[in-house]
N, C-alpha and C. Protein backbone atom coordinates (compact mmCIF):
# COMPACT_ATOMS: atom_id res chain seq x y z
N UNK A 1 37.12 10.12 226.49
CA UNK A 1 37.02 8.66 226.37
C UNK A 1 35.76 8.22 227.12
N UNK A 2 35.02 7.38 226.21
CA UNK A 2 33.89 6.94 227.32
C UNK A 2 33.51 5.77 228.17
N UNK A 3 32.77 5.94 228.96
CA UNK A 3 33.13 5.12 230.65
C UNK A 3 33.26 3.36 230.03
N UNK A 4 32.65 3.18 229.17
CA UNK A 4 32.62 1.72 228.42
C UNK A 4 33.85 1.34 227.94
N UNK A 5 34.74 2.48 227.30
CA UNK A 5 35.72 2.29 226.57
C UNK A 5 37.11 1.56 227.56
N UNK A 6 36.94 2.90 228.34
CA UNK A 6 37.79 2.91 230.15
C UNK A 6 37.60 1.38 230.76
N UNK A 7 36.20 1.03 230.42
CA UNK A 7 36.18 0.02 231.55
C UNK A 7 36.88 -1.45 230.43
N UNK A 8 36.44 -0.98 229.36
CA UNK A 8 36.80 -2.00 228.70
C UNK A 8 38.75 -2.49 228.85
N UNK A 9 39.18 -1.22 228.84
CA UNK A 9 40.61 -1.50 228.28
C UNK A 9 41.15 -1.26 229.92
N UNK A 10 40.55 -1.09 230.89
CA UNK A 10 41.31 -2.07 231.80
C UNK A 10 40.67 -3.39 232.44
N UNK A 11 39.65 -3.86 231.50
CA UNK A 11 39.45 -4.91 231.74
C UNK A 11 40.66 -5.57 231.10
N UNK A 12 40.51 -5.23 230.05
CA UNK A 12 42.17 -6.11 229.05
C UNK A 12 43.40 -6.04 229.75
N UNK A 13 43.51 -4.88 230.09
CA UNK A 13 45.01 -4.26 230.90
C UNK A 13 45.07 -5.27 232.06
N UNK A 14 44.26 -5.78 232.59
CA UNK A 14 44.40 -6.90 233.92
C UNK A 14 44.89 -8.20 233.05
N UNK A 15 43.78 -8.51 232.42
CA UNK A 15 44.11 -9.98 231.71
C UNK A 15 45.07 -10.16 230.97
N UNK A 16 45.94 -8.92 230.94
CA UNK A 16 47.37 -9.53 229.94
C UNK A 16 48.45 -9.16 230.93
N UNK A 17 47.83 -9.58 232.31
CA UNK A 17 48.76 -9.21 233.25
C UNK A 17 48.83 -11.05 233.75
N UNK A 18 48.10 -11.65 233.25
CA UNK A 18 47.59 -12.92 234.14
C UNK A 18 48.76 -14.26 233.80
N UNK A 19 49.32 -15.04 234.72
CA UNK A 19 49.61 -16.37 234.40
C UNK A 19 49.46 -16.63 233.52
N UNK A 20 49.78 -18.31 232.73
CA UNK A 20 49.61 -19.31 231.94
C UNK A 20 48.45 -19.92 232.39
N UNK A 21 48.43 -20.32 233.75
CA UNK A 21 46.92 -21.20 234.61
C UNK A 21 46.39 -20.23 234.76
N UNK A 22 46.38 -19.09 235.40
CA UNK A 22 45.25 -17.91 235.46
C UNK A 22 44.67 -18.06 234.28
N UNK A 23 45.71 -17.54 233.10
CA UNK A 23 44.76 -17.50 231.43
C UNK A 23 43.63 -18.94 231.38
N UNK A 24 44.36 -19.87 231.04
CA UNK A 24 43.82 -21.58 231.24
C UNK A 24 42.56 -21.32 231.95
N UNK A 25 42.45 -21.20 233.16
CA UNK A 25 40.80 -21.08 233.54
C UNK A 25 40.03 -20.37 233.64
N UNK A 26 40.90 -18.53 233.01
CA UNK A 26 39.89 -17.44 232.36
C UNK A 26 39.15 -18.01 231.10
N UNK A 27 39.87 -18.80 230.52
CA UNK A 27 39.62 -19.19 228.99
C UNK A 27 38.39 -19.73 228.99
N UNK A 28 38.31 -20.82 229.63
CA UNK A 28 37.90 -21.93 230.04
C UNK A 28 36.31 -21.80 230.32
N UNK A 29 36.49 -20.45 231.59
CA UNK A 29 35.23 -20.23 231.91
C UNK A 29 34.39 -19.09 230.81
N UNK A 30 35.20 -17.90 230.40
CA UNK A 30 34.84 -17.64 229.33
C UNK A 30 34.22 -18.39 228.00
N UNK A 31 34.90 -19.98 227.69
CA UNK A 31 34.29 -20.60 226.56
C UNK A 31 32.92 -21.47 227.01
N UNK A 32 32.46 -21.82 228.45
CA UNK A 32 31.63 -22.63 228.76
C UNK A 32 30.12 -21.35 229.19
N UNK A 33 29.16 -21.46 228.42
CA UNK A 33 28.48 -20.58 229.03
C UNK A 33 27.57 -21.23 229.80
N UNK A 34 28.22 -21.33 231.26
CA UNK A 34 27.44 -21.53 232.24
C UNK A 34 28.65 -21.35 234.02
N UNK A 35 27.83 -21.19 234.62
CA UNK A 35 28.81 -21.27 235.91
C UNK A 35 30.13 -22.75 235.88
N UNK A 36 30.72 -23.20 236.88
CA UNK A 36 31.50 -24.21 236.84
C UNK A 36 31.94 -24.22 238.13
N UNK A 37 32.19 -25.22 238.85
CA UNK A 37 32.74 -25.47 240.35
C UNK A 37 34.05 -25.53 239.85
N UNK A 38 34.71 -25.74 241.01
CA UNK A 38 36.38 -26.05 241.01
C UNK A 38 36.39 -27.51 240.58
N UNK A 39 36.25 -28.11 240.42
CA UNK A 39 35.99 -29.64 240.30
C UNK A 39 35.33 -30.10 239.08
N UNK A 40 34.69 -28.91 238.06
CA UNK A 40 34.25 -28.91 236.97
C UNK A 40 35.49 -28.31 236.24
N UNK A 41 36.05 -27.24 236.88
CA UNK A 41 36.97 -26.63 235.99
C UNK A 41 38.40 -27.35 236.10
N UNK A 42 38.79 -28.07 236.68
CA UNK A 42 39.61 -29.12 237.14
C UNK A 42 39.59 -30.75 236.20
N UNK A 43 38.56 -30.93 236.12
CA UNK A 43 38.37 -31.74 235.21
C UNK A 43 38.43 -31.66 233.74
N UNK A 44 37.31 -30.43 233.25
CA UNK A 44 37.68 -29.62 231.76
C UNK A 44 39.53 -29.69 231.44
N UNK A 45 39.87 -29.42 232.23
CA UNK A 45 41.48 -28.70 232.20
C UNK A 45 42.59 -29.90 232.35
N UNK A 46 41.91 -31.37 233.08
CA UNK A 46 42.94 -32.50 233.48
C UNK A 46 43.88 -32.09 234.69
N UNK A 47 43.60 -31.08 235.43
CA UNK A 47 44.47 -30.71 236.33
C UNK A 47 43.88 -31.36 237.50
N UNK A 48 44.46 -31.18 238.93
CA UNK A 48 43.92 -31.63 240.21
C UNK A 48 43.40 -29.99 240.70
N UNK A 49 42.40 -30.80 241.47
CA UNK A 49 41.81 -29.26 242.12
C UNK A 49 42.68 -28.88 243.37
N UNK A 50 43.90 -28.92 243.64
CA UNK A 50 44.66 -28.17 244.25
C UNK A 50 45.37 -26.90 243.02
N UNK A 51 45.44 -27.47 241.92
CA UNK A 51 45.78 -26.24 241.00
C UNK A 51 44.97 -25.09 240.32
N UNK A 52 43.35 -25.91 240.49
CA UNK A 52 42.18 -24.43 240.39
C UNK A 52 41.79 -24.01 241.43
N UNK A 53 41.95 -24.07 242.71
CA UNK A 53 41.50 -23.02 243.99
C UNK A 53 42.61 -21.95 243.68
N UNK A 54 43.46 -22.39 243.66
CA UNK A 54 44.22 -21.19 243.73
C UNK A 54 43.99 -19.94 242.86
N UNK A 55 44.11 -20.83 241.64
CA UNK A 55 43.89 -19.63 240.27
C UNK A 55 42.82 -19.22 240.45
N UNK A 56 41.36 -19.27 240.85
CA UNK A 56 40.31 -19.21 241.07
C UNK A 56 40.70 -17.76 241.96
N UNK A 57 41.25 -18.17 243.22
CA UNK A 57 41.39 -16.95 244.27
C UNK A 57 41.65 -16.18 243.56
N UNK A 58 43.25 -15.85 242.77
CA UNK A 58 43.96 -15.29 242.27
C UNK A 58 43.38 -14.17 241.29
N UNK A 59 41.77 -15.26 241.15
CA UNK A 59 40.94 -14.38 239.37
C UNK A 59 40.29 -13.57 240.22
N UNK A 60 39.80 -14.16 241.83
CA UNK A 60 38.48 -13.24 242.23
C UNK A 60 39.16 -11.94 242.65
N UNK A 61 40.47 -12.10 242.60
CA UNK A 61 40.88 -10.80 243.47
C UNK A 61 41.78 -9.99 242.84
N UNK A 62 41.82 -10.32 241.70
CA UNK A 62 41.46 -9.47 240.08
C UNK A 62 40.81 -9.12 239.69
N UNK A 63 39.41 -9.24 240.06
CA UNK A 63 38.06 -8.84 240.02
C UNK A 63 37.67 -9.30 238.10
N UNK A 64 38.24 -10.15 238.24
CA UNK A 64 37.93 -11.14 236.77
C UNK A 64 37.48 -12.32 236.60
N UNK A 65 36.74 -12.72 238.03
CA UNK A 65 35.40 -14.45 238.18
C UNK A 65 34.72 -13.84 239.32
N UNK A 66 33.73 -14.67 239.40
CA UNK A 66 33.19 -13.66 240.67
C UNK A 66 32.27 -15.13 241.30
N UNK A 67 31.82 -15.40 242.08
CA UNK A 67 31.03 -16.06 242.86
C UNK A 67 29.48 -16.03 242.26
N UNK A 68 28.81 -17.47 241.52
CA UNK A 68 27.91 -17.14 241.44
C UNK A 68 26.70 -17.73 242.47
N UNK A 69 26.45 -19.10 242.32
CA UNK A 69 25.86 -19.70 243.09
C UNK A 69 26.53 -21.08 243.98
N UNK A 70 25.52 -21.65 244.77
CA UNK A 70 25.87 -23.20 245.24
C UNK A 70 24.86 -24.04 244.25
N UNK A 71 25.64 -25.06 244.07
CA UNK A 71 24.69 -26.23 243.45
C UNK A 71 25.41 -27.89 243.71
N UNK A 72 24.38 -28.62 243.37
CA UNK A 72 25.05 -29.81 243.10
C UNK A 72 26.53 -30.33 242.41
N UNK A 73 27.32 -30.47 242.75
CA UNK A 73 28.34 -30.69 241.90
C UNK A 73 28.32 -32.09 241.05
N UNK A 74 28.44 -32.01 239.97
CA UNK A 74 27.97 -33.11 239.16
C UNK A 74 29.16 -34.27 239.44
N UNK A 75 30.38 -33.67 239.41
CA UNK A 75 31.72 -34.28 240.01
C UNK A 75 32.11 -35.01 241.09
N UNK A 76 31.62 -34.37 242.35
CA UNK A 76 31.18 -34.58 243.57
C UNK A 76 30.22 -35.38 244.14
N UNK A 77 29.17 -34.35 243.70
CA UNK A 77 27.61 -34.59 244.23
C UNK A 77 27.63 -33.72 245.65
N UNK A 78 28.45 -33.34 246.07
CA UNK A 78 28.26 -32.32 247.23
C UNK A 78 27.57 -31.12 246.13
N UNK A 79 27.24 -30.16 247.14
CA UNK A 79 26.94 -28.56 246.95
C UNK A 79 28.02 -27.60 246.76
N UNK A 80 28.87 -27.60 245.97
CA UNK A 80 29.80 -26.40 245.90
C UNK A 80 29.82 -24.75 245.12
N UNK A 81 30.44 -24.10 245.32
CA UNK A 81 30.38 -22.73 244.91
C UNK A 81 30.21 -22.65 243.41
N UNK A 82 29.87 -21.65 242.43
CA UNK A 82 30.17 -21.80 241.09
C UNK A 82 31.00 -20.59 240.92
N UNK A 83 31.57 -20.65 240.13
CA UNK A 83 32.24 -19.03 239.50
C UNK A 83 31.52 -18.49 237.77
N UNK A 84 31.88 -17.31 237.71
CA UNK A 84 31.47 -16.50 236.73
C UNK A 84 31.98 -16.09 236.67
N UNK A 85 32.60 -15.33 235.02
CA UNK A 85 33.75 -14.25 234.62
C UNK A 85 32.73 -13.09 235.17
N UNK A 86 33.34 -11.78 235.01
CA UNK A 86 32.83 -10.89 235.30
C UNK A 86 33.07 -10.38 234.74
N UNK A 87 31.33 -9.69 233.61
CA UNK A 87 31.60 -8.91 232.67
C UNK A 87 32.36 -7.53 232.92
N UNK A 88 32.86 -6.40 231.99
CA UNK A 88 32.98 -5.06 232.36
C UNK A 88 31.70 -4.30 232.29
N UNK A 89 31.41 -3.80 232.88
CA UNK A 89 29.96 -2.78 233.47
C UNK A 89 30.43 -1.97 232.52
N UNK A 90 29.22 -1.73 231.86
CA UNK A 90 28.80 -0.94 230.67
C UNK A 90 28.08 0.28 231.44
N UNK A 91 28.04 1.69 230.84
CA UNK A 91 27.38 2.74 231.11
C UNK A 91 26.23 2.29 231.07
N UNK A 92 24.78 3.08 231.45
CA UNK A 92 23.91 2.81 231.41
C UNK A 92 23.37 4.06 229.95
N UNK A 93 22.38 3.25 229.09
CA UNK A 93 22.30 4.04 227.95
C UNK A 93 21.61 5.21 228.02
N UNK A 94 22.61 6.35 227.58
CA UNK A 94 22.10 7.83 227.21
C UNK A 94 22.42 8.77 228.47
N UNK A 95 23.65 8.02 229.46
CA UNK A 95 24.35 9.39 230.34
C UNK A 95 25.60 8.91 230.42
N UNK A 96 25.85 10.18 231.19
CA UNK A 96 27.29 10.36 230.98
C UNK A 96 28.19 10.07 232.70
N UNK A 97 28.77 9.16 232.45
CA UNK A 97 28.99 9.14 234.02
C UNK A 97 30.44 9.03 234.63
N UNK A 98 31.08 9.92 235.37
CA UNK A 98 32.55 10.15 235.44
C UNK A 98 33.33 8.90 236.12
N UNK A 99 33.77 7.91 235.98
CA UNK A 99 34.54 7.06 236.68
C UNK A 99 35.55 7.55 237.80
N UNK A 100 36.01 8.70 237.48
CA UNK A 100 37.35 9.51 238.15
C UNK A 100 36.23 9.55 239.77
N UNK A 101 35.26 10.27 239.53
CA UNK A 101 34.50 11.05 240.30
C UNK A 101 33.03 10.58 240.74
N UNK A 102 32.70 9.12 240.36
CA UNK A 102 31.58 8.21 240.15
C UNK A 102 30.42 9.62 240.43
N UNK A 103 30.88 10.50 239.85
CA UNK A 103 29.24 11.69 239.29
C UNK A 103 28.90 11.36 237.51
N UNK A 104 27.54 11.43 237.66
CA UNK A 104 26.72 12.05 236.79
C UNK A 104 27.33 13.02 235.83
């Protein structure tokens, strides 16, 4: 099986492990291509941002959003964090590389 395939299908194997609100703001950030604060994704969704910090935590430590930058929050106008899904890491093209054993 190859390392793309592996990484792929437990990328899936996590996400059909996830909540109703986990899914909701995997979706979410997956359909917007760009970062999003808590307060962006809170709004998209009609929820209060006591119900996306959490799911947010919940994704980073699933290793399925990841931290991208600070910026202006358009919501706010403070500086807050953004998130990003996090793709699955693809092999690099034309080797072969063991996941079991992270060798060559």
């Amino acid at each position: 099986m190859s390392v793309q395939k592996t990484s792929l299908e437990a990328y899936e194997e996590i996400k059909s492990t996830l909540g109703d609100r986990q899914t909701q703001v995997l979706k979410l950030l997956e359909s917007i291509d760009r970062p999003l604060t808590n307060s962006e994704i809170a709004q998209q969704l009609g929820w209060s941002i006591n119900r996306i910090t959490p799911r947010v935590f919940e994704l980073r430590e699933k290793g399925l959003v990841e931290e991208d930058k600070k910026k202006p929050c358009p919501i706010t106008g403070r500086n807050a964090l953004t998130w990003r899904i996090v793709k699955p890491k693809k092999p690099i093209q034309g080797t072969l590389w063991d996941m079991e054993t992270n060798l060559f």
